[in-house]
Protein backbone atom coordinates (compact mmCIF):
# COMPACT_ATOMS: atom_id res chain seq x y z
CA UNK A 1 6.78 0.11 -19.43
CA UNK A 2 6.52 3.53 -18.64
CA UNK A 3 9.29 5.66 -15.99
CA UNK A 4 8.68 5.57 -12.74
CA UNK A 5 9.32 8.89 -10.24
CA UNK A 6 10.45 7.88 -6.82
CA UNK A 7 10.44 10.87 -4.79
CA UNK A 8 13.16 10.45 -1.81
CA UNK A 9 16.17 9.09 -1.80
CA UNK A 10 16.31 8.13 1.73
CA UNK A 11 16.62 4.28 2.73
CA UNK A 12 13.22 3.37 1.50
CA UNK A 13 12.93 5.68 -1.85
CA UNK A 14 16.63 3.94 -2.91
CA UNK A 15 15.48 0.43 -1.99
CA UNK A 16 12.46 1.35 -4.02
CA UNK A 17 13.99 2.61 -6.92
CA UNK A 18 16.68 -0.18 -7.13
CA UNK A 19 14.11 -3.25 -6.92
CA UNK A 20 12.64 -0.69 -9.61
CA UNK A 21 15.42 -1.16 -11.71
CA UNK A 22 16.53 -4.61 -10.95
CA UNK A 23 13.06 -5.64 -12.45
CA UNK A 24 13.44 -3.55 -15.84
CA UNK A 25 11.99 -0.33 -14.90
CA UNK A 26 12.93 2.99 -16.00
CA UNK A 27 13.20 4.84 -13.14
CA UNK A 28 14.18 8.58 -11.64
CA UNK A 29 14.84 9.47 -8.35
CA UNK A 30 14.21 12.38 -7.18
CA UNK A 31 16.08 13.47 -3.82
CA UNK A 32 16.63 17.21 -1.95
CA UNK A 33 19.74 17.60 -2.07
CA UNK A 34 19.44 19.28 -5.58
CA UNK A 35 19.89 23.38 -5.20
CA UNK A 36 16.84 23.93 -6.22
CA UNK A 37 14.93 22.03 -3.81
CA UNK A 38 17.08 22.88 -0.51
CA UNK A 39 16.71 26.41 -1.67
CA UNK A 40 12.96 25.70 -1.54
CA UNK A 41 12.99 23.86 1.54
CA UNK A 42 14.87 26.75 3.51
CA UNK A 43 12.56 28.69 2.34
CA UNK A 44 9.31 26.54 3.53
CA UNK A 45 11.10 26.60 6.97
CA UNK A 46 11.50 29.93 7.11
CA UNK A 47 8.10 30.69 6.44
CA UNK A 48 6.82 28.10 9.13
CA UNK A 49 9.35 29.52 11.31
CA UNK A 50 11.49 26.53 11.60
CA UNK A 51 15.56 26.23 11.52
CA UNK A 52 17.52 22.93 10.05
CA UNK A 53 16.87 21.51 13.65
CA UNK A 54 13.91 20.66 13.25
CA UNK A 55 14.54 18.87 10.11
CA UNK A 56 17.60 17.37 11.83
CA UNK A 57 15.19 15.77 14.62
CA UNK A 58 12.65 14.72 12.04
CA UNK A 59 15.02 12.52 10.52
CA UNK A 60 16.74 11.44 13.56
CA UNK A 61 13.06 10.43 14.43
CA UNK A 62 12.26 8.69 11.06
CA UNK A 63 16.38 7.02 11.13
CA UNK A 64 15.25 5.42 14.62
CA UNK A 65 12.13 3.43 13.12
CA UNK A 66 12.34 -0.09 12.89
CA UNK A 67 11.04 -1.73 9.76
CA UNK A 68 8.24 -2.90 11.27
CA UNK A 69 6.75 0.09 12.53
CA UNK A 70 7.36 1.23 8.96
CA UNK A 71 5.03 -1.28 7.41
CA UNK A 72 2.22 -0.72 10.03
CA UNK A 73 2.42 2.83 9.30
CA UNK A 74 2.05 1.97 5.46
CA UNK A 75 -0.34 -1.06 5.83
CA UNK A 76 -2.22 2.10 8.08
CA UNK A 77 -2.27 5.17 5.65
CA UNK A 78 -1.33 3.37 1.83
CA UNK A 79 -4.47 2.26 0.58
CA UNK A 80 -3.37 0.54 -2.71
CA UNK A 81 -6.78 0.51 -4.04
CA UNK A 82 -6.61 4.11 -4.28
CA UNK A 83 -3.30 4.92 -5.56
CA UNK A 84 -2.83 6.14 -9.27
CA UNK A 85 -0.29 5.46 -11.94
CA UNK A 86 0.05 7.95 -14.34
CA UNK A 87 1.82 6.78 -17.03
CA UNK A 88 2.43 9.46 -19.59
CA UNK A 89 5.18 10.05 -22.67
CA UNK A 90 5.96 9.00 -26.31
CA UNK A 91 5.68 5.54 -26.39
CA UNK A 92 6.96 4.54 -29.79
């Protein structure tokens, strides 16, 4: 098996990535809180002319879902059929 990326480590990219590993899988997770990537979010929010508030209601918005207005959501956008796994490295 090949790694896996799981970008997010909110609620559902960690439940992903540890049923991920539970099953075998190599797997990295990927999450914001890395320099890099809040240095390039500040920046994307600055541009768009946004402050952390906004980010803070986002997730206070996304925090008050309940899990099954998550899986409508997914069953609504995620088409399976047309996702892509791209499975690429050295394979010896």
């Amino acid at each position: 098996m090949g790694e896996v990326i799981v970008i997010g480590g909110g609620v559902v990219g960690s439940a992903a990535a540890y049923h991920l590993i539970r099953n075998g899988q190599a797997v990295t997770l990927v999450d914001r809180t890395d320099d890099g990537g809040l240095a390039a979010e500040l920046a994307d929010s600055l541009f768009a002319g946004r402050t952390l508030s906004f980010d803070a209601k986002q997730e206070a918005a996304i925090a008050s879902l309940t899990v099954a207005q998550v899986n409508e959501a997914l069953r609504k956008y995620v088409k399976p059929e047309r996702l892509v796994l791209a499975i690429a490295g050295d394979f010896k």
